[in-house]
N, C-alpha and C. Protein backbone atom coordinates (compact mmCIF):
# COMPACT_ATOMS: atom_id res chain seq x y z
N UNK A 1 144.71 244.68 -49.78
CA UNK A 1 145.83 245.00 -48.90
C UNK A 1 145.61 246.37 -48.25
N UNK A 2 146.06 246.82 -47.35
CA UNK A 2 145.74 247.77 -46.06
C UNK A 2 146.57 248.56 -46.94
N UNK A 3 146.15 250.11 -46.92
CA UNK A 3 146.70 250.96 -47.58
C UNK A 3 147.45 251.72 -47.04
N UNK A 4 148.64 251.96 -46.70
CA UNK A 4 149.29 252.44 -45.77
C UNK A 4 149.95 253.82 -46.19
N UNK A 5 150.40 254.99 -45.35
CA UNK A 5 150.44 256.35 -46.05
C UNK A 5 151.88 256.84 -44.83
N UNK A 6 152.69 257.57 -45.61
CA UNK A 6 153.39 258.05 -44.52
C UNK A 6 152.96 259.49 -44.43
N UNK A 7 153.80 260.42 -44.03
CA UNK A 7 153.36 261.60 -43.36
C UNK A 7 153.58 262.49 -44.98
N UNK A 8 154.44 261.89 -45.90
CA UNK A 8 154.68 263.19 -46.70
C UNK A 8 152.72 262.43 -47.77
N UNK A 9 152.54 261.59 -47.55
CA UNK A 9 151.29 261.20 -48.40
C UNK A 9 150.35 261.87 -47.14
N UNK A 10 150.37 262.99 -46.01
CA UNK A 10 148.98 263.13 -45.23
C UNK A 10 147.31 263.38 -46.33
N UNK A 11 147.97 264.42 -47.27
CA UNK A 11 146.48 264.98 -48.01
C UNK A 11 145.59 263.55 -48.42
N UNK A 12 146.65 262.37 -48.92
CA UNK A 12 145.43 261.14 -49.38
C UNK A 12 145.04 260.35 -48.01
N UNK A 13 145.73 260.80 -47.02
CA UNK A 13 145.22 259.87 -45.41
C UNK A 13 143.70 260.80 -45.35
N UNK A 14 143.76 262.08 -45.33
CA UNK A 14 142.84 262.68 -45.05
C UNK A 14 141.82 262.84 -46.42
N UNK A 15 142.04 262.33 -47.56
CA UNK A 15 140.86 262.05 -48.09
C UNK A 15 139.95 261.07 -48.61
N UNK A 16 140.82 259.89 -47.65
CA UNK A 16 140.18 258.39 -46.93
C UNK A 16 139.22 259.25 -46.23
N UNK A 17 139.98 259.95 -45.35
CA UNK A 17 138.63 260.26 -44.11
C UNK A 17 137.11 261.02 -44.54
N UNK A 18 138.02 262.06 -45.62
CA UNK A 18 136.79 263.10 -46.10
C UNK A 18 135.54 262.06 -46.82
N UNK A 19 136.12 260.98 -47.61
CA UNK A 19 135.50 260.11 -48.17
C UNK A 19 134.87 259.57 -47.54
N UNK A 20 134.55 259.36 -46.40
CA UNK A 20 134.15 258.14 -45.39
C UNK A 20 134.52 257.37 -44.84
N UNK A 21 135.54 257.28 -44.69
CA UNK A 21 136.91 255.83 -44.55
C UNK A 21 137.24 256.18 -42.85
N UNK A 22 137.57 254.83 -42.47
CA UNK A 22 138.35 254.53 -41.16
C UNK A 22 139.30 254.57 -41.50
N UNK A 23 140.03 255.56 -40.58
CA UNK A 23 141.80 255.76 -41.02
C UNK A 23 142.27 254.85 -39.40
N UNK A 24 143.27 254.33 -39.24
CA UNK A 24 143.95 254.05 -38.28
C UNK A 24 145.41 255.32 -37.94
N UNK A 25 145.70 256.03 -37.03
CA UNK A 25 146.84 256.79 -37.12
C UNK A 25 147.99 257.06 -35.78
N UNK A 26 148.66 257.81 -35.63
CA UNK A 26 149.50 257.37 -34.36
C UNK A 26 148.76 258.75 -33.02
N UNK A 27 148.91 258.48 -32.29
CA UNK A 27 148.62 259.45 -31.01
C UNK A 27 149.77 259.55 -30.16
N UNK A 28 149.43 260.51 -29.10
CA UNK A 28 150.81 260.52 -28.34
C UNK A 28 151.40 259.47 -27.36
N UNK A 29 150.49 257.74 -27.65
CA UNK A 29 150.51 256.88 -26.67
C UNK A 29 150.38 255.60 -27.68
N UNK A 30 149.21 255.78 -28.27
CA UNK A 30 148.97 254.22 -28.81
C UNK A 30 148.11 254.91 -30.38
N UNK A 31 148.19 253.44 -31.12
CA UNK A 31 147.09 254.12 -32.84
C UNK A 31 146.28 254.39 -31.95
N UNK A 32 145.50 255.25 -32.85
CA UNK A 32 143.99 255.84 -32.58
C UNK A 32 143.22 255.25 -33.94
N UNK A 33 141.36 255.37 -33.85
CA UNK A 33 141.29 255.05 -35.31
C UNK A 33 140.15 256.30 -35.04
N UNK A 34 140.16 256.68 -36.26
CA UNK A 34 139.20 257.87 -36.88
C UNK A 34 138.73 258.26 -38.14
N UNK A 35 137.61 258.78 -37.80
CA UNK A 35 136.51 258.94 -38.81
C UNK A 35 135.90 260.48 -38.99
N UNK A 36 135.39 260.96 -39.90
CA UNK A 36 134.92 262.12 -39.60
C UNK A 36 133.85 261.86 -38.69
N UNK A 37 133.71 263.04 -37.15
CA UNK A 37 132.57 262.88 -36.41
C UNK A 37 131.46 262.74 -37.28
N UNK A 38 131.00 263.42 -37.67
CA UNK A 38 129.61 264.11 -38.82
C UNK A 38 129.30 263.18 -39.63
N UNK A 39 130.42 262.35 -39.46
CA UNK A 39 129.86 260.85 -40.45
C UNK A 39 129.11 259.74 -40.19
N UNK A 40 127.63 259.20 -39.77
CA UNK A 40 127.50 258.43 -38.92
C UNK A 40 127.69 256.83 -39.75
N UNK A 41 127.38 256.60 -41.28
CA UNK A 41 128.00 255.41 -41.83
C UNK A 41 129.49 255.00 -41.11
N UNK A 42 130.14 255.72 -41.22
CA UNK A 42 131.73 255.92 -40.79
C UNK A 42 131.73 255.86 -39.52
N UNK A 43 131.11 256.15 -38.70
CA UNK A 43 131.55 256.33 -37.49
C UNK A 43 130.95 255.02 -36.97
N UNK A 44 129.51 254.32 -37.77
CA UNK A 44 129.09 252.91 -36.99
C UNK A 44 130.39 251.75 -37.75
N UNK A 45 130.70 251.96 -38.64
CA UNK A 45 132.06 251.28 -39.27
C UNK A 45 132.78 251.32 -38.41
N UNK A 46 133.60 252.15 -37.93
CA UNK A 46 134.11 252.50 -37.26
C UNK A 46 134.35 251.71 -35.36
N UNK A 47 132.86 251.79 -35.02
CA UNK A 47 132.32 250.88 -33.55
C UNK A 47 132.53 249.73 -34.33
N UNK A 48 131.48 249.13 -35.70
CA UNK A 48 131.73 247.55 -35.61
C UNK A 48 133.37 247.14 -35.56
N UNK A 49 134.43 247.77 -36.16
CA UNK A 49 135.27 246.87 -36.18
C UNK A 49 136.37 247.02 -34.83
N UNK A 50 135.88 247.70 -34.04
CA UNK A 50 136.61 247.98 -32.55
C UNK A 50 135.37 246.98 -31.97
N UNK A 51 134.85 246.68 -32.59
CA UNK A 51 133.42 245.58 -31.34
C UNK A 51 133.29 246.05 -30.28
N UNK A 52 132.95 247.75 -30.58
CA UNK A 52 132.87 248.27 -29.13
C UNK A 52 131.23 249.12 -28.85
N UNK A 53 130.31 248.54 -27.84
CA UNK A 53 129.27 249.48 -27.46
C UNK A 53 128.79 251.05 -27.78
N UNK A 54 128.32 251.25 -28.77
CA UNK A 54 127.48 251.97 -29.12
C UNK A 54 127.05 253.35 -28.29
N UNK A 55 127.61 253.08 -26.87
CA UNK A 55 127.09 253.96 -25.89
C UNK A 55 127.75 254.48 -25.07
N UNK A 56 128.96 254.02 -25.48
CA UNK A 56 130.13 254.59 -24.96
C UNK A 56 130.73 255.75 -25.03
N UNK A 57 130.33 256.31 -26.44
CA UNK A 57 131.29 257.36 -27.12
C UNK A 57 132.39 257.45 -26.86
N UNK A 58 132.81 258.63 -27.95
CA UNK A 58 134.65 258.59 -27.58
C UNK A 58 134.90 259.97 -27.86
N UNK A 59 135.87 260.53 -28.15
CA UNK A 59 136.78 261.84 -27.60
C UNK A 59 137.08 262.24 -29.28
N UNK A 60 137.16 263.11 -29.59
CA UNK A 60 137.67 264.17 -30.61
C UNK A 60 139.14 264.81 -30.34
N UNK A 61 139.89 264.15 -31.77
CA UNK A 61 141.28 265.22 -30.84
C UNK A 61 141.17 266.50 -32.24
N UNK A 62 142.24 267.18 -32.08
CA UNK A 62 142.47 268.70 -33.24
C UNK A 62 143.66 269.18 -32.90
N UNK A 63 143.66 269.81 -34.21
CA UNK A 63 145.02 270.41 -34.06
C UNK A 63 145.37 271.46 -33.45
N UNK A 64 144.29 272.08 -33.12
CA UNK A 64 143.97 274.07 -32.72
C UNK A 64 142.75 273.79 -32.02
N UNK A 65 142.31 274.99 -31.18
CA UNK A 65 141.26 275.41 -30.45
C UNK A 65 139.97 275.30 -31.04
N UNK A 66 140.01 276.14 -32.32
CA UNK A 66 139.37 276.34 -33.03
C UNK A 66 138.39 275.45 -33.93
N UNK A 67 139.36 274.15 -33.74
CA UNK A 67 138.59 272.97 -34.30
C UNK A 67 137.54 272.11 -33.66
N UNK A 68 137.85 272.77 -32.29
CA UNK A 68 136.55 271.94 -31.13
C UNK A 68 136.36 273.15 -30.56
N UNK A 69 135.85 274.22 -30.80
CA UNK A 69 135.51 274.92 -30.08
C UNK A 69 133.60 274.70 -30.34
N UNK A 70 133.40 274.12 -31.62
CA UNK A 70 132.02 274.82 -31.88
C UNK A 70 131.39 273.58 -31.43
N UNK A 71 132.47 272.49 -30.56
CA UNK A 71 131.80 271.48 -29.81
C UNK A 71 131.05 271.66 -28.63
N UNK A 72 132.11 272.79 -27.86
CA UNK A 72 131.13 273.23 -26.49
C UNK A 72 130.43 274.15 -26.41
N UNK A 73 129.76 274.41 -25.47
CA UNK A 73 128.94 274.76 -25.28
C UNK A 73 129.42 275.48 -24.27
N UNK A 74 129.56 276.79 -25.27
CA UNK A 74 130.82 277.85 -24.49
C UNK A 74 130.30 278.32 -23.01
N UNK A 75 128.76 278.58 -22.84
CA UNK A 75 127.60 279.21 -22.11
C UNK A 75 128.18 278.44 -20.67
N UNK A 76 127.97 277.18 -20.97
CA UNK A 76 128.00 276.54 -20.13
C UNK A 76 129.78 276.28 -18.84
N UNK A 77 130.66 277.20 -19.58
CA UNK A 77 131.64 276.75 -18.92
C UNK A 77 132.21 278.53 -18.55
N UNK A 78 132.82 278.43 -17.25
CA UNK A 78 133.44 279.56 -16.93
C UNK A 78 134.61 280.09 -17.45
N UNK A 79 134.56 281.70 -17.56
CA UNK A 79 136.07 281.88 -18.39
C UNK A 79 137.10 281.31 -17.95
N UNK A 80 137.05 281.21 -16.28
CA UNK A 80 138.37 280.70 -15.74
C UNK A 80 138.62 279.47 -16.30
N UNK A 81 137.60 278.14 -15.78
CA UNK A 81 138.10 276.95 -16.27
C UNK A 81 138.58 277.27 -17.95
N UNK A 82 137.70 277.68 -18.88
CA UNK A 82 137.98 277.86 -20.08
C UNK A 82 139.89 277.96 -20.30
N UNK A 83 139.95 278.97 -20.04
CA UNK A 83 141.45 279.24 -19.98
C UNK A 83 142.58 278.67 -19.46
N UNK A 84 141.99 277.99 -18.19
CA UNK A 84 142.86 277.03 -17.82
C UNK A 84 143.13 275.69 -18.99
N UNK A 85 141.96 275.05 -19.38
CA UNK A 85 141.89 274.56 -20.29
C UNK A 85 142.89 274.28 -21.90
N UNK A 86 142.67 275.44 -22.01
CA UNK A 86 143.25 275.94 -23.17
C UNK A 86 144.49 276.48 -22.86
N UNK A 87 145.42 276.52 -21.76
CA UNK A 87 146.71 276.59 -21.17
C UNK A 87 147.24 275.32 -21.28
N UNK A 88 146.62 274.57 -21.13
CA UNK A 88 146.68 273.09 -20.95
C UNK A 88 147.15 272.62 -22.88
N UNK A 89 146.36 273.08 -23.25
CA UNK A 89 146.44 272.81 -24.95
C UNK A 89 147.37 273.60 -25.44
N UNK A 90 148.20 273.45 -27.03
CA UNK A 90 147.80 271.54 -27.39
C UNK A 90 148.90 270.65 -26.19
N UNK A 91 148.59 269.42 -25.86
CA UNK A 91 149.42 268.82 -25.04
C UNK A 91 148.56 267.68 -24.79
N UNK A 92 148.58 266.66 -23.94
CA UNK A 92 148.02 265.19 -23.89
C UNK A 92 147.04 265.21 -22.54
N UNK A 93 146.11 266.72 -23.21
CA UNK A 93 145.35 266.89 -21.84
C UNK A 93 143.78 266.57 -22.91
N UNK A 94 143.02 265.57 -22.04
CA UNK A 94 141.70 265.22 -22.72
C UNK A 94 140.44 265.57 -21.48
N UNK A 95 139.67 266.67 -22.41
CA UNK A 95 138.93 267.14 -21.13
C UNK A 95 137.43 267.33 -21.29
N UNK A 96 136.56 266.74 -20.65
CA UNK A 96 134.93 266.95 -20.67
C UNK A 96 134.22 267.97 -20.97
N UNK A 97 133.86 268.38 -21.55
CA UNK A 97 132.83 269.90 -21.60
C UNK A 97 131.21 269.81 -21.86
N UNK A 98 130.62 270.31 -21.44
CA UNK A 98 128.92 270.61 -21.83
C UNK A 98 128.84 270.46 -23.24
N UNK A 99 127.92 269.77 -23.83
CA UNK A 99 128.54 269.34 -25.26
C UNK A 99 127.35 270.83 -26.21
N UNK A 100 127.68 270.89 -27.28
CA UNK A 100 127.01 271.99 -27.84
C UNK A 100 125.62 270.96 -28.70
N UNK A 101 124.90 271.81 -29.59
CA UNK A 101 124.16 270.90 -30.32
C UNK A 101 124.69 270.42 -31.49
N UNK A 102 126.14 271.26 -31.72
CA UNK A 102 126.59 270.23 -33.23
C UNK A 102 127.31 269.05 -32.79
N UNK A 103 127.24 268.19 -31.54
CA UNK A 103 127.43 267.18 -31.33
C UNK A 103 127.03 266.08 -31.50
N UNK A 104 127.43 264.86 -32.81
CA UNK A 104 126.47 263.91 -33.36
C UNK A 104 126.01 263.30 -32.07
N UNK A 105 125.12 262.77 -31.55
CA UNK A 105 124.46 261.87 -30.34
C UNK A 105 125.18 260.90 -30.39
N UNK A 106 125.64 260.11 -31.94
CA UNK A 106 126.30 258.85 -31.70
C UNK A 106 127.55 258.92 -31.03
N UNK A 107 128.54 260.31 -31.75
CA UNK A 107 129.62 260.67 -30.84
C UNK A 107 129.72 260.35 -29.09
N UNK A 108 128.41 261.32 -28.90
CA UNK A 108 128.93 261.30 -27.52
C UNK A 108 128.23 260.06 -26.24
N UNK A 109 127.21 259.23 -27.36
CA UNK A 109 127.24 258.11 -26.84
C UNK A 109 125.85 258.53 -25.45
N UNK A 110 126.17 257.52 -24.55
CA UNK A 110 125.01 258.10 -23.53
C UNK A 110 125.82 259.41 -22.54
N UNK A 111 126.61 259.76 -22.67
CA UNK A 111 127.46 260.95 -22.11
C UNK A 111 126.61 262.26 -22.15
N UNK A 112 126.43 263.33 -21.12
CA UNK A 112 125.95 264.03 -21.78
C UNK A 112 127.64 265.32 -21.92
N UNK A 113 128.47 264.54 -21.86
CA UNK A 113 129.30 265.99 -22.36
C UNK A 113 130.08 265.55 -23.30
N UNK A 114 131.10 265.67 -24.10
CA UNK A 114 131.86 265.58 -25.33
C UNK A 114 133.56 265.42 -24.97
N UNK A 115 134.40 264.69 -25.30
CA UNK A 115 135.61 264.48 -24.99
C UNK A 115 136.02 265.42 -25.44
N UNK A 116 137.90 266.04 -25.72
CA UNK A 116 137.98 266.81 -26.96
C UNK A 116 139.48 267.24 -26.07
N UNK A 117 140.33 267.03 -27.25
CA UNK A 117 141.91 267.18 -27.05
C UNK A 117 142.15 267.44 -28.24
N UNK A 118 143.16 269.22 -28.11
CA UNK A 118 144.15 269.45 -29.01
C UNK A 118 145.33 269.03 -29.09
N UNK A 119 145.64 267.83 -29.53
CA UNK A 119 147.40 267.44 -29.56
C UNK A 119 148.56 268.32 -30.08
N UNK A 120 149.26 267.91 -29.32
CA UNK A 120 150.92 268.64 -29.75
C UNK A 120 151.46 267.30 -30.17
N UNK A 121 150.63 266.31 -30.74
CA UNK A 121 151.36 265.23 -31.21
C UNK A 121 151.29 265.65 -32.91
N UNK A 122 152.68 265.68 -33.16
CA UNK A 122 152.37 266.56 -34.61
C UNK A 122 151.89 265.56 -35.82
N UNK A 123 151.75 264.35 -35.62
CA UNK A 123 151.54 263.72 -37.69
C UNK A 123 149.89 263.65 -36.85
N UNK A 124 149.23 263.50 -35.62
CA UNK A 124 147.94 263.90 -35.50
C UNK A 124 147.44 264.80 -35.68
N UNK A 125 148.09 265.80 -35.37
CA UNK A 125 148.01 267.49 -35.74
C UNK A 125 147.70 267.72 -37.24
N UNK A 126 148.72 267.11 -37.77
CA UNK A 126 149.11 267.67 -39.16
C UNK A 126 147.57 266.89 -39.72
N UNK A 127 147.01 265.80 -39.30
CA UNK A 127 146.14 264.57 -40.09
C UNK A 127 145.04 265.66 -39.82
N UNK A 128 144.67 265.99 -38.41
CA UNK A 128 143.18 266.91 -38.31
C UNK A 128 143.44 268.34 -39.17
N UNK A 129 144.64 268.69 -39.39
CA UNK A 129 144.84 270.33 -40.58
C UNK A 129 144.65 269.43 -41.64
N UNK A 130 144.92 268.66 -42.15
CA UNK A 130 145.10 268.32 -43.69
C UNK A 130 142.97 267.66 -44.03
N UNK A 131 142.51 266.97 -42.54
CA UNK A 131 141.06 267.02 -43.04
C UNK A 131 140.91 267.91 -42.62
N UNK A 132 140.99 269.15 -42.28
CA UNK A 132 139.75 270.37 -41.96
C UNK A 132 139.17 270.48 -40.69
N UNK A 133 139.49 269.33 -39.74
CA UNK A 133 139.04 269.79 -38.46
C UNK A 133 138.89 268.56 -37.77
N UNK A 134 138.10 268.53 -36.59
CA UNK A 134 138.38 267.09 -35.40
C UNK A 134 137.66 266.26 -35.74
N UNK A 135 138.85 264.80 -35.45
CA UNK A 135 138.50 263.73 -35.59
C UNK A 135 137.91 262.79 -34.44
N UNK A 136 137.51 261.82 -34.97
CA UNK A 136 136.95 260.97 -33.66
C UNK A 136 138.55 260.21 -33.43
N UNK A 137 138.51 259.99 -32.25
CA UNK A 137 140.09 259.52 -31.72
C UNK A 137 139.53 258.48 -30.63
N UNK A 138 139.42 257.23 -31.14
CA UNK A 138 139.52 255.84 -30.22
C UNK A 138 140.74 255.04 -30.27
N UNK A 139 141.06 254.50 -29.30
CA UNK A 139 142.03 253.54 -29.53
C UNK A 139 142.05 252.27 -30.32
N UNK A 140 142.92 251.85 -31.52
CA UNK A 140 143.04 251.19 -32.44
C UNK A 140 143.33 249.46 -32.17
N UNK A 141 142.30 249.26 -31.79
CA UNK A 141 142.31 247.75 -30.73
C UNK A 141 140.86 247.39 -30.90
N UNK A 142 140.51 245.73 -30.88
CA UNK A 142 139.00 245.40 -30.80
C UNK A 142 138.67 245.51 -29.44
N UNK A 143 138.08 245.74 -29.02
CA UNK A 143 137.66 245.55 -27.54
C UNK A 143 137.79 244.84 -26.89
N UNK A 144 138.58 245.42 -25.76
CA UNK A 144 138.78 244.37 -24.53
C UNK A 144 139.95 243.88 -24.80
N UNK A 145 141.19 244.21 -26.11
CA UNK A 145 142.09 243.96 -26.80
C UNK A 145 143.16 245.06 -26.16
N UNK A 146 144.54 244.72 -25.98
CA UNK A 146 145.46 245.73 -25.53
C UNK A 146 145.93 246.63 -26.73
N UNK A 147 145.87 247.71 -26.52
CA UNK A 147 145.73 248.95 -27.41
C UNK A 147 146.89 248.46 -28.10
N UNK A 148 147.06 248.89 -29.36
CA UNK A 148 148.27 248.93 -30.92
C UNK A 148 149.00 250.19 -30.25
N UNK A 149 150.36 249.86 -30.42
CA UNK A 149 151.46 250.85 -30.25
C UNK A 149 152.59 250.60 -31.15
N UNK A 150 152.27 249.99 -32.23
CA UNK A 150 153.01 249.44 -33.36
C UNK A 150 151.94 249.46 -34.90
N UNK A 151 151.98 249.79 -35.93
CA UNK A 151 151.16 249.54 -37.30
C UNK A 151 151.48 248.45 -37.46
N UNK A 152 151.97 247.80 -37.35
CA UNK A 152 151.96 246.18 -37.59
C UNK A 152 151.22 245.57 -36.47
N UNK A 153 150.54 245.95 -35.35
CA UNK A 153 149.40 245.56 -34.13
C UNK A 153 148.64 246.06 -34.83
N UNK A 154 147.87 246.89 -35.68
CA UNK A 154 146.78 247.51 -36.17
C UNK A 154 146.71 246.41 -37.15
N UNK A 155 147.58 246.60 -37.98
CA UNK A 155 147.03 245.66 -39.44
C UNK A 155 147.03 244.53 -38.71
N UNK A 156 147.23 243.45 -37.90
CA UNK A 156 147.46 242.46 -37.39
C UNK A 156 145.74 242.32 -37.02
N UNK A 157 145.53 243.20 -35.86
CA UNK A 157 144.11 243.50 -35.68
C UNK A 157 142.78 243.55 -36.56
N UNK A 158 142.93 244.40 -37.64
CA UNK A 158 142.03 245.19 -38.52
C UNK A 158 142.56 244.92 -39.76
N UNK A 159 143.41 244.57 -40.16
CA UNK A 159 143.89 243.83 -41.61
C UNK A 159 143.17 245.03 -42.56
N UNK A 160 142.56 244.64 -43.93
CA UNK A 160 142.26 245.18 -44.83
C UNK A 160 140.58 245.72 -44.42
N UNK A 161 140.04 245.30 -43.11
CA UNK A 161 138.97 246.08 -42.62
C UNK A 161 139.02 247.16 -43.02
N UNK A 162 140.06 247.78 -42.51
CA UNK A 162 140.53 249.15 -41.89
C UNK A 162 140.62 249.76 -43.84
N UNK A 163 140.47 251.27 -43.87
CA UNK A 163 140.75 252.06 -44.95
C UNK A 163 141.77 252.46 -45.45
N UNK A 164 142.16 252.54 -44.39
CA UNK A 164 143.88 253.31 -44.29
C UNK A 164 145.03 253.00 -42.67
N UNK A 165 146.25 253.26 -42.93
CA UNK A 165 146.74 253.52 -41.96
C UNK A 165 148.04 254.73 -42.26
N UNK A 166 147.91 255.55 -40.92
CA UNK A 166 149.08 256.81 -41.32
C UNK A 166 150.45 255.97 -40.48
N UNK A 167 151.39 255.83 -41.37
CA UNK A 167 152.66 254.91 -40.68
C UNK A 167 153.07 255.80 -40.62
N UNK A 168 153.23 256.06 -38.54
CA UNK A 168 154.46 257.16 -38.29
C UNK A 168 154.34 256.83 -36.73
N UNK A 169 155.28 258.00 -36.36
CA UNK A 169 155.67 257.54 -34.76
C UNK A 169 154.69 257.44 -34.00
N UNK A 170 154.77 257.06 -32.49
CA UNK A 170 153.71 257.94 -31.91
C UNK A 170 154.47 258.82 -31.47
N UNK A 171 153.82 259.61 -30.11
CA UNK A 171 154.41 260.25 -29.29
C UNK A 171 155.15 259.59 -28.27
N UNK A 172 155.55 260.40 -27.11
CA UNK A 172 156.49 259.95 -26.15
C UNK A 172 156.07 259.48 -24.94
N UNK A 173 154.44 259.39 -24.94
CA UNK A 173 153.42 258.68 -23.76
C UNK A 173 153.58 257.66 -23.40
N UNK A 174 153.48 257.16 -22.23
CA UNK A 174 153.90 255.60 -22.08
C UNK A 174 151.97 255.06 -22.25
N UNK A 175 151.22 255.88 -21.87
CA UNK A 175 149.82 255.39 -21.24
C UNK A 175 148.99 256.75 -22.07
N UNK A 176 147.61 256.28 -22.75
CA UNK A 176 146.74 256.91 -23.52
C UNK A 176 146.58 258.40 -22.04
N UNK A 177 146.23 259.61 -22.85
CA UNK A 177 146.06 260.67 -21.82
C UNK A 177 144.76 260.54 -21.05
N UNK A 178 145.25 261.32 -19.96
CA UNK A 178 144.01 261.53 -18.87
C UNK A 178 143.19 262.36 -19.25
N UNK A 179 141.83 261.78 -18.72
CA UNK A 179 141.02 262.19 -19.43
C UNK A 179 140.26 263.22 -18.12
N UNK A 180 139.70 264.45 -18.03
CA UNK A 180 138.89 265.09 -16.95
C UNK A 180 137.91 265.80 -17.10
N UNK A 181 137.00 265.66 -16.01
CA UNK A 181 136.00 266.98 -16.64
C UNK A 181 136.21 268.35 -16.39
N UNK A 182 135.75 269.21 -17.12
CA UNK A 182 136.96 270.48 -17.01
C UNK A 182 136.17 271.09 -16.19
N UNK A 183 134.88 271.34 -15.66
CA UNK A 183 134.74 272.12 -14.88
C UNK A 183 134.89 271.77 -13.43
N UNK A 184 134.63 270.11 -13.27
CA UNK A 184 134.77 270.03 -11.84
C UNK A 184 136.74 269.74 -11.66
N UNK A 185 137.11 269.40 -13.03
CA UNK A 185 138.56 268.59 -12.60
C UNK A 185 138.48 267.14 -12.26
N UNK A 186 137.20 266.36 -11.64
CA UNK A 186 137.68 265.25 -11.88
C UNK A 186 138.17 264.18 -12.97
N UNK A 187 138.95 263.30 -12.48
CA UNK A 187 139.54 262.27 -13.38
C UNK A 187 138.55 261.30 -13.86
N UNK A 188 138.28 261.02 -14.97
CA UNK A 188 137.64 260.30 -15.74
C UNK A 188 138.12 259.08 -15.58
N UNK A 189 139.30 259.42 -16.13
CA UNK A 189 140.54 258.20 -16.70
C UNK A 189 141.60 258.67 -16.54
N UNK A 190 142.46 257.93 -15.66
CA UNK A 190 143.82 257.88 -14.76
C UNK A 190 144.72 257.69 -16.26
């Protein structure tokens, strides 16, 4: 049976994850499912049961700056955009950067830059403080499947696949965030 956790159980959601485990959890739009990046058992777990391409990569969210900072590749981006950026954070802004070298390859897929959003969605917040830092953040759906905006669409989906799920709200998003690249500003994803 799917192990399900509310917010006052976060420390055992997050040591599914530390363990290796696919957690399923809420975002400011739809579940997300996540794994530690750094994990690549976990993270191909993770692709098989979304039946999703290998080459796609996906986005990192955190709770603080600090948790994706040692993703970019600071060199590469201007103070201005930087700051704009991080004005933007935490909030349901998902934005491209020059990826650094502690970026697993599988993460970022054939991309050469790295997703990466600090949420102000707080039981996501609270899930990346309680593991120690950013998670991989895909949407909690098999592919080609309309995203879960309910834990009963996840387990429905992913049943006892899945490691865990954090049962709690989402946020107040109608539609997963836009995604951009931060130095030019274009839209990725509307």
């Amino acid at each position: 049976m799917l192990q399900r956790f509310t917010l006052a159980e976060l420390d055992a959601a997050a040591l599914i994850l530390q363990d290796g485990g696919v957690l399923a959890y809420p975002t400011e739009a739809v579940f997300g499912l996540g794994c530690n990046p750094h994990d690549r058992v976990a993270f191909e777990r993770l692709f098989a049961l979304k039946q999703r391409p290998a080459t796609q990569g996906v986005l990192l969210i955190a709770a603080d700056f600090g948790q994706v900072e040692r993703y970019i590749d600071l060199a590469g981006v201007p103070d201005a955009v930087l700051q704009q950026v991080r004005a933007s954070w935490p909030g349901p802004h998902t934005w491209i950067f020059p990826r650094s070298a502690v970026v697993p390859d599988w993460v970022a897929g054939l991309h050469a830059g790295i997703a990466l959003r600090v949420t102000a969605h707080e039981p996501a917040a609270a899930l990346c403080r309680a593991f120690g830092g950013a998670l991989v953040s895909t949407s909690a759906n098999p592919h080609g499947q309309p995203s879960a905006r309910a834990a009963q669409v996840v387990e429905d989906y992913f049943g006892n696949a899945l490691d865990g799920l954090l049962d709690a709200p989402l946020g107040g998003q109608l539609s997963p965030t836009v995604i951009r690249d931060a130095l030019s500003g274009t839209i990725i994803r509307a």
